[in-house]
Protein backbone atom coordinates (compact mmCIF):
# COMPACT_ATOMS: atom_id res chain seq x y z
CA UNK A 1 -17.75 -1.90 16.40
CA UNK A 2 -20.40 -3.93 17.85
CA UNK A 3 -18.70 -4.77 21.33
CA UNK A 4 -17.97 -1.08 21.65
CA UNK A 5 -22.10 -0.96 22.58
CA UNK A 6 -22.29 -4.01 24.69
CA UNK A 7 -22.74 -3.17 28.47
CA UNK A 8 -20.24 -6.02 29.61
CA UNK A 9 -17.05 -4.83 27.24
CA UNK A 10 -14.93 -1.92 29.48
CA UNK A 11 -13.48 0.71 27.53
CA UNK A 12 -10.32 -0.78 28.19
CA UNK A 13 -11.29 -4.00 26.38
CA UNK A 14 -12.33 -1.73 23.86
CA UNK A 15 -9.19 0.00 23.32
CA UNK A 16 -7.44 -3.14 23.10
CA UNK A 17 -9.52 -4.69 20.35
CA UNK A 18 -8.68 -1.11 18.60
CA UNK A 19 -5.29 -0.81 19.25
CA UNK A 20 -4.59 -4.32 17.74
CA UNK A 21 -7.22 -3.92 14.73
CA UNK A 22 -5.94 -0.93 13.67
CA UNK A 23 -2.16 -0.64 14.89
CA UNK A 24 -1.35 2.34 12.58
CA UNK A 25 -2.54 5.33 10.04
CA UNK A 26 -2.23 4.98 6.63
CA UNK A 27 -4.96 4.03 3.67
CA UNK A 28 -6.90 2.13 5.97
CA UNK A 29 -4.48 -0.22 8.45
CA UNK A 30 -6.94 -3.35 8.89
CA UNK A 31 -7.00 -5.56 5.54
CA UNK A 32 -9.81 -3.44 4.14
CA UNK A 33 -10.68 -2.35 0.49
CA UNK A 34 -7.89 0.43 0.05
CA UNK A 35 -5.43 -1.62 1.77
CA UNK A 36 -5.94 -5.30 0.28
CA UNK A 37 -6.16 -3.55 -3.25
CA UNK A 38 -2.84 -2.27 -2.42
CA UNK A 39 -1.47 -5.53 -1.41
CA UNK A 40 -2.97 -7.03 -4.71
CA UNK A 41 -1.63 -4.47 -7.11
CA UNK A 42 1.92 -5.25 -5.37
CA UNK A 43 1.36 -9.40 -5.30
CA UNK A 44 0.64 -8.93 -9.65
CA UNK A 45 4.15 -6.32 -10.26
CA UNK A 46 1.66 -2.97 -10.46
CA UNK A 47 3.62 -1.36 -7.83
CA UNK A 48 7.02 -1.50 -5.80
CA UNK A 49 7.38 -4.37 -3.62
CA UNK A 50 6.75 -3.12 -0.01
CA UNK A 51 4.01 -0.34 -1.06
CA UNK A 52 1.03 -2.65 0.08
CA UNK A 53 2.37 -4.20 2.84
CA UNK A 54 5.15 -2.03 4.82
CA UNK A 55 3.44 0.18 7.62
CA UNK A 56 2.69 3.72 6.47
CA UNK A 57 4.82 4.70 9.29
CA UNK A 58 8.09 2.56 8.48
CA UNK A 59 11.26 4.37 8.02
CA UNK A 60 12.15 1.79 5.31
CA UNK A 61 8.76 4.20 3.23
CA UNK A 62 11.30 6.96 2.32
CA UNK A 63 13.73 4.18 0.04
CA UNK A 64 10.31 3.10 -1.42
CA UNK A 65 9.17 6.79 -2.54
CA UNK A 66 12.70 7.15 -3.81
CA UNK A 67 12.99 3.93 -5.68
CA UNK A 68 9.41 4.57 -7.43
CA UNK A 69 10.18 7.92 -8.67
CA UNK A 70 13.55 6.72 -10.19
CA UNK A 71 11.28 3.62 -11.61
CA UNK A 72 9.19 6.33 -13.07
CA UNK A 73 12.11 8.29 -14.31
CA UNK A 74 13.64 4.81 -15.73
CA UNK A 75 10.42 4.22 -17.81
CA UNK A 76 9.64 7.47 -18.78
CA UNK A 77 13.64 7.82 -20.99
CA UNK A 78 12.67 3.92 -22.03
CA UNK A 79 9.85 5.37 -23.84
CA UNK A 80 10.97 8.99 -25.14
CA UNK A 81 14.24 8.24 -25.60
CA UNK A 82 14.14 4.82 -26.61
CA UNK A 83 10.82 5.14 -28.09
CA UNK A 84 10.64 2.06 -26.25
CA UNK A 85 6.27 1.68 -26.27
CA UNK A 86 6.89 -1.75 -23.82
CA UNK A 87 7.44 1.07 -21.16
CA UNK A 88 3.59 2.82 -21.57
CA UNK A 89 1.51 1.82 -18.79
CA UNK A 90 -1.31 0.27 -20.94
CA UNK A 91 1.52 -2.16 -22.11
CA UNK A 92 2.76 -3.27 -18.22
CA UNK A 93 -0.50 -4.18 -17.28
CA UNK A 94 -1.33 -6.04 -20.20
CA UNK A 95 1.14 -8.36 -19.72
């Protein structure tokens, strides 16, 4: 951060800028690389709604992890025991 090496910023000022840029942990918590390409994969239907944008702290992350593993599970008996092909992951994103 630039202003973190100019003289007339206080390490208070600092910490603000900090604590408001990056409010949490997670991939990355600014709208960087790991993070918009998250947001992007949930905006086109590649992942659960909520997985690119909810906090990486949020309670509400546990129902997410549980409602992708049962979408996994769901797609998984689609294709074995439906021999249901629609359900391979080379078919979802070619759609």
């Amino acid at each position: 951060m630039i202003q973190g090496a100019d003289p007339k910023v206080s390490d208070a000022q600092s910490e603000q800028i900090e604590r408001s840029a990056c409010p949490t942990c997670g991939s990355c918590s600014g709208m960087f690389t790991a993070n918009s390409m998250n947001c992007l994969t949930e905006a086109l239907g590649l992942s659960q709604p909520g997985n690119g944008s909810m906090l990486a702290t949020h309670a509400d992350r546990e129902a997410l992890f549980i409602n992708a593993g049962k979408r996994i599970v769901e797609l998984t008996k689609r294709y074995y025991e439906q021999d249901d092909a629609s359900a391979l992951p080379r078919n979802i994103a070619n759609k």
